[in-house]
Protein backbone atom coordinates (compact mmCIF):
# COMPACT_ATOMS: atom_id res chain seq x y z
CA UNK A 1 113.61 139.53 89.44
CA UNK A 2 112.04 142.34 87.57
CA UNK A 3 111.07 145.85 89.28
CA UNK A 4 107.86 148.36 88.45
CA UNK A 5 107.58 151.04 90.45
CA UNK A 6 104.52 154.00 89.67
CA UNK A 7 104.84 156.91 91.51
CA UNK A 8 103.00 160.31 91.79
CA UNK A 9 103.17 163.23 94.08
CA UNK A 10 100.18 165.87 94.11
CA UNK A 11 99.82 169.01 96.76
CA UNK A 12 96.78 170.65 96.21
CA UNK A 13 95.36 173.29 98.31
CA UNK A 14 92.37 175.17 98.75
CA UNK A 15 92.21 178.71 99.88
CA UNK A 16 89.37 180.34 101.19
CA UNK A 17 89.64 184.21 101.63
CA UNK A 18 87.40 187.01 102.58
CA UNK A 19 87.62 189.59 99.43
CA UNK A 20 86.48 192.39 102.21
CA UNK A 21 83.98 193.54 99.36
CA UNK A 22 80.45 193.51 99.86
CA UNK A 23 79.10 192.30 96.49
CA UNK A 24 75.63 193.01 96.80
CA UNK A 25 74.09 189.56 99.10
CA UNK A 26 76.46 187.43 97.44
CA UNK A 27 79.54 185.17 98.69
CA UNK A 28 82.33 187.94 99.91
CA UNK A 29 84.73 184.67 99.72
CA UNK A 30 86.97 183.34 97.07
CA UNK A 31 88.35 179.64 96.36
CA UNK A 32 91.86 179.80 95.29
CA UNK A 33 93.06 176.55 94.46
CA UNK A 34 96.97 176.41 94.33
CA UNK A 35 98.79 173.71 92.95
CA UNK A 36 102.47 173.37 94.36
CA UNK A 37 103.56 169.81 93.36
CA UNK A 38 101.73 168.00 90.84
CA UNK A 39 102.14 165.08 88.75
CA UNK A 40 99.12 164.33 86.82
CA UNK A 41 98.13 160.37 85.81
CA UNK A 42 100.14 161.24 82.19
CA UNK A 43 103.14 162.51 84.54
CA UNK A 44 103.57 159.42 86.77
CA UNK A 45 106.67 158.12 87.10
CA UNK A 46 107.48 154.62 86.14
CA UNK A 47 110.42 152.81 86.84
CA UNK A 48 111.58 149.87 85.38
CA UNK A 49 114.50 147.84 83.97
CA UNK A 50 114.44 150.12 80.76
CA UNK A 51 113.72 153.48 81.92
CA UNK A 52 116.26 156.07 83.15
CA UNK A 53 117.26 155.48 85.99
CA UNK A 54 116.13 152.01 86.34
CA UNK A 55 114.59 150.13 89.09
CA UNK A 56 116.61 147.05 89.49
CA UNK A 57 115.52 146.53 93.51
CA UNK A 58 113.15 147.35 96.19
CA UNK A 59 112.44 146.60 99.76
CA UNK A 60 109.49 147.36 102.02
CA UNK A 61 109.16 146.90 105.28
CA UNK A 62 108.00 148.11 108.94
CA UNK A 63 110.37 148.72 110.90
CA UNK A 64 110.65 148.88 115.32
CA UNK A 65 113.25 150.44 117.03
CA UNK A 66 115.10 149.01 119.57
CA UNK A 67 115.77 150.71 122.95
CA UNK A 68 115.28 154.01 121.07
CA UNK A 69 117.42 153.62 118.10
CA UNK A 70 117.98 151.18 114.39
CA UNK A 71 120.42 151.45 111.74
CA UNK A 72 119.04 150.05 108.50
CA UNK A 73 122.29 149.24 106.36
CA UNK A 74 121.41 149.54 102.66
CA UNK A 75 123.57 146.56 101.68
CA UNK A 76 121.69 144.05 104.06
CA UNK A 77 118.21 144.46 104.22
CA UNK A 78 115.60 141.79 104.82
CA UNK A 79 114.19 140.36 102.14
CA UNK A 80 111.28 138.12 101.15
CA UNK A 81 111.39 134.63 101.08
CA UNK A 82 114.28 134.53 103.73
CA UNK A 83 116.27 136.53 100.89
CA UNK A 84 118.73 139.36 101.65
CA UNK A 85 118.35 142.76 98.85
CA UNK A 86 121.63 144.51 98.51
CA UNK A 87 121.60 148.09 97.13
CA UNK A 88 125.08 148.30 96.52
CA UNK A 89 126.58 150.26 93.44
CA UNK A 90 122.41 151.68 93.13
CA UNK A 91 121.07 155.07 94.12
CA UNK A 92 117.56 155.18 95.97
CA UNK A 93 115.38 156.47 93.42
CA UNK A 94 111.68 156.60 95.46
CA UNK A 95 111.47 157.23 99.08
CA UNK A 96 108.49 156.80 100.96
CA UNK A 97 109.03 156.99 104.66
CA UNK A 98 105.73 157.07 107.27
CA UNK A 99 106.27 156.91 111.08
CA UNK A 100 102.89 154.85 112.09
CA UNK A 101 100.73 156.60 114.22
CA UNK A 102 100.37 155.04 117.34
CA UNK A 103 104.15 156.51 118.22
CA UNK A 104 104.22 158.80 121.26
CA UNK A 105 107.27 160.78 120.69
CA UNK A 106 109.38 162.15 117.08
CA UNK A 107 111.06 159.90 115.19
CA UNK A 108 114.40 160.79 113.25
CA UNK A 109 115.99 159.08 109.96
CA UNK A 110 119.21 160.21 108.44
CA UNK A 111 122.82 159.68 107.54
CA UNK A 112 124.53 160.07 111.28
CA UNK A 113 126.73 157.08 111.44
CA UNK A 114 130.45 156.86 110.22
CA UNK A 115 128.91 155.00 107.13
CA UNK A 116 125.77 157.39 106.90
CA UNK A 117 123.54 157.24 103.43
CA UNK A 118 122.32 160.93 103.08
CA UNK A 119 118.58 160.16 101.71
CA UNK A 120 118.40 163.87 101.29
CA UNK A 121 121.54 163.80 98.08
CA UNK A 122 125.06 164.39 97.40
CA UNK A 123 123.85 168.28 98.61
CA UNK A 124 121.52 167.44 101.40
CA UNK A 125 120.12 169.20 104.44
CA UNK A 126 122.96 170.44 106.79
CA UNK A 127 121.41 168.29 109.74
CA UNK A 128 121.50 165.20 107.28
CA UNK A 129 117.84 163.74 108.95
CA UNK A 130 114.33 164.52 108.98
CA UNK A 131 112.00 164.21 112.32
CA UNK A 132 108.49 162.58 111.36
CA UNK A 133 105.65 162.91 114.58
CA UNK A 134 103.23 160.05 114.53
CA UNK A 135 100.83 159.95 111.44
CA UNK A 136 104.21 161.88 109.52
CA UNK A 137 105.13 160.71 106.47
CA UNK A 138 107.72 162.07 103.50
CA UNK A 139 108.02 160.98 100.05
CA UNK A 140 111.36 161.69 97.59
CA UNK A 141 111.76 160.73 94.15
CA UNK A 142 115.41 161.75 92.49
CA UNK A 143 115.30 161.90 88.40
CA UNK A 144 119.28 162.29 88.15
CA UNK A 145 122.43 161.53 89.75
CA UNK A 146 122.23 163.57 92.94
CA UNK A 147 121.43 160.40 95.35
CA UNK A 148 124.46 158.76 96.36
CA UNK A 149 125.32 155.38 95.18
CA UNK A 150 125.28 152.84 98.24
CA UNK A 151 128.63 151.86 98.75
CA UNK A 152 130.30 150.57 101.85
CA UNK A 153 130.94 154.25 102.80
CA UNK A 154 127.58 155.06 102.04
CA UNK A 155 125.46 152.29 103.55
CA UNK A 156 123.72 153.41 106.86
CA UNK A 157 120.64 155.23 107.72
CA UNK A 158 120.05 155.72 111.55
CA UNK A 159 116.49 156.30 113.10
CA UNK A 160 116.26 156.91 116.98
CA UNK A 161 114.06 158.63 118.97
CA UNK A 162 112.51 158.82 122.78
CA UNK A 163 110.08 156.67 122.35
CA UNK A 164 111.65 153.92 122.03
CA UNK A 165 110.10 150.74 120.34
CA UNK A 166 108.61 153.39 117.59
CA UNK A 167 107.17 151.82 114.29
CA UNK A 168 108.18 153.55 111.17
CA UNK A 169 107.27 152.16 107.36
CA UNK A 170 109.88 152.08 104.80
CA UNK A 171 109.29 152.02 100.91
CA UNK A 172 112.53 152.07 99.07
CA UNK A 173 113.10 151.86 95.55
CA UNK A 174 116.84 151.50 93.83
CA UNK A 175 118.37 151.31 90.45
């Protein structure tokens, strides 16, 4: 099996702002265009067999809670074909994570089980989870060696919430 994944992440926002000057029957407003994140086309990240890190695996997939709650273990996912991916002894590289929007309450994804995979890195967020509303969605890419490797003590990522057959979209890429 070979892997290609392409990513890019752009922000871009557009500011409009009084100046509070009165320049003579012209426009008193100003554009400011600010760009926070940006990868441009000759930016994009590609991962592949040969680049570093490599992209040896992926998995896609929507997934539905059960009576409020779903752990998706790293090591046994679903694959196609009737196949089973494994991420063991690979870090998550790409992240894309959308709760779908027809949900009617929050939905939360992190690391709270015994064998909990902090998406968020070997220094991650204090609460170890992130809460996506309907429509939501969050994308990570790491470039180094701060995502954990999946391990059998590293394995689990947990998503509950109240409503409780939620839909949530997963897009993980490992190497």
């Amino acid at each position: 099996m070979a892997v290609t994944s392409t990513q890019n992440m752009k922000l871009e926002s557009v500011e409009t702002i009084s100046t509070g000057l009165d320049p003579g029957g012209e426009s008193d407003t100003v554009e400011l265009i600010h760009n926070i994140i940006t990868s441009s086309e000759d930016e994009e990240r590609v991962l592949d067999a040969d680049s570093t890190p490599a992209a040896s695996k992926v998995w896609a997939d929507r997934v539905q809670l059960e009576a409020g709650a779903l752990t998706i273990d790293l090591t046994s996912l679903a694959g196609p074909f009737s196949t089973t991916v494994d991420f063991t002894g690979l870090r998550l590289q790409q992240i894309h994570i959308k709760a779908v929007s027809g949900n009617s309450y929050e939905v939360f994804v992190g690391a709270e089980t015994s064998n909990g995979y902090n998406i968020f890195g070997a220094y991650g967020a204090t609460e170890g989870y992130v809460g996506l509303e309907a429509g939501d969605e969050v994308m990570m890419r790491y470039t180094g060696s701060l995502a954990p490797v999946v391990s059998g003590s590293a394995k689990d990522l947990r998503v509950w919430s109240d409503d409780v057959d939620a839909y949530l979209d997963f897009h993980l890429v490992a190497g």
